[in-house]
Protein backbone atom coordinates (compact mmCIF):
# COMPACT_ATOMS: atom_id res chain seq x y z
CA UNK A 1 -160.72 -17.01 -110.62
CA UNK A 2 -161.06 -15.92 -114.40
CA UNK A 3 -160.13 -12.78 -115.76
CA UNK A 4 -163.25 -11.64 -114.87
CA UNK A 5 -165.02 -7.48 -114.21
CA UNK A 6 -165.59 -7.52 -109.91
CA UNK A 7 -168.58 -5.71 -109.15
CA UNK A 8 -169.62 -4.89 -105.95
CA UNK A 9 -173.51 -5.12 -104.76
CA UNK A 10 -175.09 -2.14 -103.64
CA UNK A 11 -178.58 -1.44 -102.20
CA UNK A 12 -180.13 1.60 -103.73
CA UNK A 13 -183.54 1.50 -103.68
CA UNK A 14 -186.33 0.17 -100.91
CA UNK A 15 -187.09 -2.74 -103.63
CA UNK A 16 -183.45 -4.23 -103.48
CA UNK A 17 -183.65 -6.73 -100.66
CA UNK A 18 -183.36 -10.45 -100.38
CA UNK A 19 -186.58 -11.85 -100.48
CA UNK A 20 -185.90 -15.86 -101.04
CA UNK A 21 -183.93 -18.58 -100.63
CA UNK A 22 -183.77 -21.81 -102.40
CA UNK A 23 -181.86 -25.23 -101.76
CA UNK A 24 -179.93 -25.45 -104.76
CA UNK A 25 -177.71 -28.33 -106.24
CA UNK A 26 -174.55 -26.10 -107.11
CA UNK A 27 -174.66 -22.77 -104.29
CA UNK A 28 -172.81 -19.81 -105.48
CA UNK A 29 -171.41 -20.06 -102.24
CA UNK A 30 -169.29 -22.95 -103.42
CA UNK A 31 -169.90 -24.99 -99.79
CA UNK A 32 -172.07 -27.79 -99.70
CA UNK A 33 -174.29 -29.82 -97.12
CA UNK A 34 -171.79 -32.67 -96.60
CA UNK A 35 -168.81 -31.33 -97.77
CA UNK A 36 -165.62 -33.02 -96.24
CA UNK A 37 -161.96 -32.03 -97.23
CA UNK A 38 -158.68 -33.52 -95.43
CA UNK A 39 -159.16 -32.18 -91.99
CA UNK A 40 -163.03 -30.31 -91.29
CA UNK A 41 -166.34 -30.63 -92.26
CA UNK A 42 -167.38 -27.15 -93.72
CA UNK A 43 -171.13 -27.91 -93.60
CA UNK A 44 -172.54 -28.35 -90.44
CA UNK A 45 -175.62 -30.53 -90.81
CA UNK A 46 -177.16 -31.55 -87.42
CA UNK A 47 -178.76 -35.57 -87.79
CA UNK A 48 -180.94 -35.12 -84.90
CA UNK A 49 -182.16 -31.59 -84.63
CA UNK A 50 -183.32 -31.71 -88.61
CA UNK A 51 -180.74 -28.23 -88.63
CA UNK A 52 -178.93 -26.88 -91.63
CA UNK A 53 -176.30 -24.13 -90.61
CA UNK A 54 -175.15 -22.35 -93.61
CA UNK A 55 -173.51 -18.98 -94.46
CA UNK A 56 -175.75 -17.23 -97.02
CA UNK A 57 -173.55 -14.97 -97.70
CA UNK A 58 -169.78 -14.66 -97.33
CA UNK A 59 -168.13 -11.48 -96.82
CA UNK A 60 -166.56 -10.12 -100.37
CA UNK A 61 -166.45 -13.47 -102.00
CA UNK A 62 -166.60 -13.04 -106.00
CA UNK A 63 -169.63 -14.71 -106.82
CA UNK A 64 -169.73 -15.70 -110.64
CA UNK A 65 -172.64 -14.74 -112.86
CA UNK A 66 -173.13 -14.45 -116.74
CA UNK A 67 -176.05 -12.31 -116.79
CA UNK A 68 -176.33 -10.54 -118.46
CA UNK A 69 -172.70 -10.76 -119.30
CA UNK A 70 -169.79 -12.60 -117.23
CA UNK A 71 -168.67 -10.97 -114.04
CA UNK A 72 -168.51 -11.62 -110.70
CA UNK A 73 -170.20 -10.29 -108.43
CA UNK A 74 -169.23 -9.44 -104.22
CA UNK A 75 -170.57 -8.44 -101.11
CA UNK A 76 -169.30 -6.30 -98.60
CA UNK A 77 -169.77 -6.28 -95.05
CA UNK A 78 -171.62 -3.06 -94.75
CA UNK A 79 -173.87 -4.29 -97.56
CA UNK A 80 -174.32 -7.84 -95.97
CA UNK A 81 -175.47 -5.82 -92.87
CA UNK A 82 -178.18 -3.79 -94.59
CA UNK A 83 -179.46 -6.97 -96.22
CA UNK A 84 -179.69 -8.92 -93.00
CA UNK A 85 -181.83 -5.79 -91.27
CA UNK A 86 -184.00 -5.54 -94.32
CA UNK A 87 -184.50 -9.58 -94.28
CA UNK A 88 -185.41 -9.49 -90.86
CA UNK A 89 -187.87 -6.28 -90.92
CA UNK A 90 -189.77 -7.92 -93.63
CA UNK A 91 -189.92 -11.18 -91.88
CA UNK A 92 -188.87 -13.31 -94.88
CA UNK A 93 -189.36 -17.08 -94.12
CA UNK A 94 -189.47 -18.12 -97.54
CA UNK A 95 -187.67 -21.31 -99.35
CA UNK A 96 -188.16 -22.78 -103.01
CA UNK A 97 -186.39 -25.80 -104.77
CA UNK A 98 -183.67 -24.80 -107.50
CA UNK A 99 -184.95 -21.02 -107.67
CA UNK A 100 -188.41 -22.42 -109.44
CA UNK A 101 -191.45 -21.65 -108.46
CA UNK A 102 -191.80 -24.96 -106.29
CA UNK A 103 -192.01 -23.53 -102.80
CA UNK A 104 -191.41 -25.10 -99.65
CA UNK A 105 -194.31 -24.47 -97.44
CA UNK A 106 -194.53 -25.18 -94.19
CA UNK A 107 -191.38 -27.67 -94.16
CA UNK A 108 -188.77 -25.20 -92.87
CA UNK A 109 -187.81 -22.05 -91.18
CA UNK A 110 -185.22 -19.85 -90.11
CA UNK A 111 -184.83 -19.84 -86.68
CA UNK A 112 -181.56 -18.13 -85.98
CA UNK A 113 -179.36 -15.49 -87.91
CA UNK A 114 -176.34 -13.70 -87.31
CA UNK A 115 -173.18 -12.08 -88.76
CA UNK A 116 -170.07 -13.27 -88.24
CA UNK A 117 -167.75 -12.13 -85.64
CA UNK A 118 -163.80 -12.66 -85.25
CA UNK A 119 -164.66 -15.21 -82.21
CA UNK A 120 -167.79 -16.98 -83.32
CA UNK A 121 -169.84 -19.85 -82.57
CA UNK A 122 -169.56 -20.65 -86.43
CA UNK A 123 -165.76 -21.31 -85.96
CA UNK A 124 -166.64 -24.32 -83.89
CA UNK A 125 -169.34 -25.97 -86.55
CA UNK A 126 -166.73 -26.13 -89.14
CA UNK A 127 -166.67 -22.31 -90.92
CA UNK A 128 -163.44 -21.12 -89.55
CA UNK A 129 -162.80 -20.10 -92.90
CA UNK A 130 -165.84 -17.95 -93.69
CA UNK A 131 -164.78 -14.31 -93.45
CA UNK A 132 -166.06 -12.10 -90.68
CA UNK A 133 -168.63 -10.47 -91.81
CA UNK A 134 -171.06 -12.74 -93.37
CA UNK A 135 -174.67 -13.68 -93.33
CA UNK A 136 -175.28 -16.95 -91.53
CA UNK A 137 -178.41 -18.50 -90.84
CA UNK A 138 -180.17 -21.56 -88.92
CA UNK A 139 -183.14 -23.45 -91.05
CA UNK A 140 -185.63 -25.89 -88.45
CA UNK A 141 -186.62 -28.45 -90.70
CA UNK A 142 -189.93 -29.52 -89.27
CA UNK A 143 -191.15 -31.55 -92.01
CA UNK A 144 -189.65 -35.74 -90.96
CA UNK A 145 -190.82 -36.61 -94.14
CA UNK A 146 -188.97 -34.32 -96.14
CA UNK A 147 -185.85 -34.11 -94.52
CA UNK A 148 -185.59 -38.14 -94.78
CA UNK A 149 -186.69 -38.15 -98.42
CA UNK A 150 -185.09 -34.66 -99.72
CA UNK A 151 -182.55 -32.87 -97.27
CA UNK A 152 -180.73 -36.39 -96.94
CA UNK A 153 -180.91 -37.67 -99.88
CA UNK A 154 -178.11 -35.30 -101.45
CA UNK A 155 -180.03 -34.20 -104.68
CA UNK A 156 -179.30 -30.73 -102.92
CA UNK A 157 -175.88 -29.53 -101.93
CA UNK A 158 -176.59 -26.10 -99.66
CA UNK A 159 -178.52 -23.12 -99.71
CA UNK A 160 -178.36 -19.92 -102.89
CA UNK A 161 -180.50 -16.70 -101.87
CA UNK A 162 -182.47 -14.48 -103.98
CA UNK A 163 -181.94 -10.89 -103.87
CA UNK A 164 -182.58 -7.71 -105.70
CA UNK A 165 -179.56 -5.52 -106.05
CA UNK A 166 -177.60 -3.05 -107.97
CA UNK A 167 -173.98 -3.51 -109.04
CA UNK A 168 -170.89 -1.11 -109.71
CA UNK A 169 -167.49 -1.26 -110.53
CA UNK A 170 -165.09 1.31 -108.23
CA UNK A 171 -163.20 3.45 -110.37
CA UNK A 172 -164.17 1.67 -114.16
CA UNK A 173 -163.34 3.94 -116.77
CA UNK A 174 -165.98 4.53 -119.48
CA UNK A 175 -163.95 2.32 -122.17
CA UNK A 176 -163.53 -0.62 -119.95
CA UNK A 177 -167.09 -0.86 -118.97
CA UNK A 178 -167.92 -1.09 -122.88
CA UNK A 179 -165.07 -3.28 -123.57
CA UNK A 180 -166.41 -5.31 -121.35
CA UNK A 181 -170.08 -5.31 -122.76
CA UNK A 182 -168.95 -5.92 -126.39
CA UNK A 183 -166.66 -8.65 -125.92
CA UNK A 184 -169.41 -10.71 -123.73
CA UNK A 185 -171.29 -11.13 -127.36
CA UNK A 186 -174.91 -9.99 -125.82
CA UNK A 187 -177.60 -8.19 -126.94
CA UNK A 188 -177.47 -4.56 -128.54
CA UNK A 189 -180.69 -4.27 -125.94
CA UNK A 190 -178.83 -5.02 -123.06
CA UNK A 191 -175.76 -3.25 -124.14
CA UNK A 192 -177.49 -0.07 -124.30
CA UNK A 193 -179.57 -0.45 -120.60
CA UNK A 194 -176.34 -1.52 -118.88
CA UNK A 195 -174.25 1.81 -120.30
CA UNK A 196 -177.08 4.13 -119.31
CA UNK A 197 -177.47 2.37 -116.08
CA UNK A 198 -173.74 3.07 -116.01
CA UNK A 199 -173.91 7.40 -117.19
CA UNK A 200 -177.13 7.76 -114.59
CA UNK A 201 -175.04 6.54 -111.42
């Protein structure tokens, strides 16, 4: 991991929730469909049941970002929790292509979630080494068609989700966090909304 600012994601305000999810090519999640390494799968993709198993979001994994400068970005489990009860109370069911606005109606839904618990059903479909804590879900593929001509064909690699959130650094002093800004090389603009995002929390 680079020499990076961690942030951790918060939930502040009834707005900050994730509200999407899109098959991606690259997830942030760095796991993909049909992923195989020496000794496990760590994607479980089920041929007949048209069932992708994925973790949407692992427990306090740095997640890189470079907007609107670099940093990573992680989730905790307490914050993983409040986004899987919001998810679920608004009944999101909702999937796009590569985070456009190509949506995928009527192809796909989630039919199971859960976190992740120290003896968990995940373990045995190949995530033994997702932390405890984290977000996974179960899409139903309904659509033949599309899992034959898109889900299999590997133009997509596993699952991203799109979220509104807030973002802090524990114990940053004043002088780091502009450090920080300033040697990212963005906008004045931006420089000026993140430090008084910064002074109002």
């Amino acid at each position: 991991m680079r020499k990076l600012p961690v942030y951790e994601a918060t939930l502040n305000s009834e707005e900050d929730r994730l509200f999407s999810i899109a098959i991606v090519d690259s997830p942030a999640m760095e796991q993909e469909w049909q992923l195989f390494n020496k000794d496990k799968q760590l994607f479980n993709f089920e041929e007949e049941q048209m069932v992708i198993t994925y973790p949407l979001i692992i427990a306090d994994k740095p997640i890189y970002r470079n907007i609107p400068f670099e940093h990573y970005i992680k989730f905790t489990k307490d914050t993983i929790k409040q986004i899987a009860l919001r998810f679920h109370k608004d009944g999101v069911n909702h999937f796009n292509e590569m985070h456009t606005d190509k949506e995928i109606v009527g192809k796909m839904f989630i039919f199971e979630s859960w976190l992740k618990g120290k003896n968990d059903k995940a373990n045995d479909m190949g995530f033994k080494d997702v932390a405890e804590g984290s977000f996974m879900v179960s899409i139903q593929v309904t659509d033949k068609d599309y899992w034959d001509n898109v889900i299999k064909t590997g133009q997509f690699k596993g699952l991203s989700m799109e979220i509104f959130y807030e973002m802090y650094k524990p114990n940053m002093e004043l002088q780091d966090f502009i450090k920080v800004l300033i040697e990212s090389d963005i906008k004045d603009e931006i420089i000026f909304n993140a430090l008084t995002d910064y002074l109002n929390k």
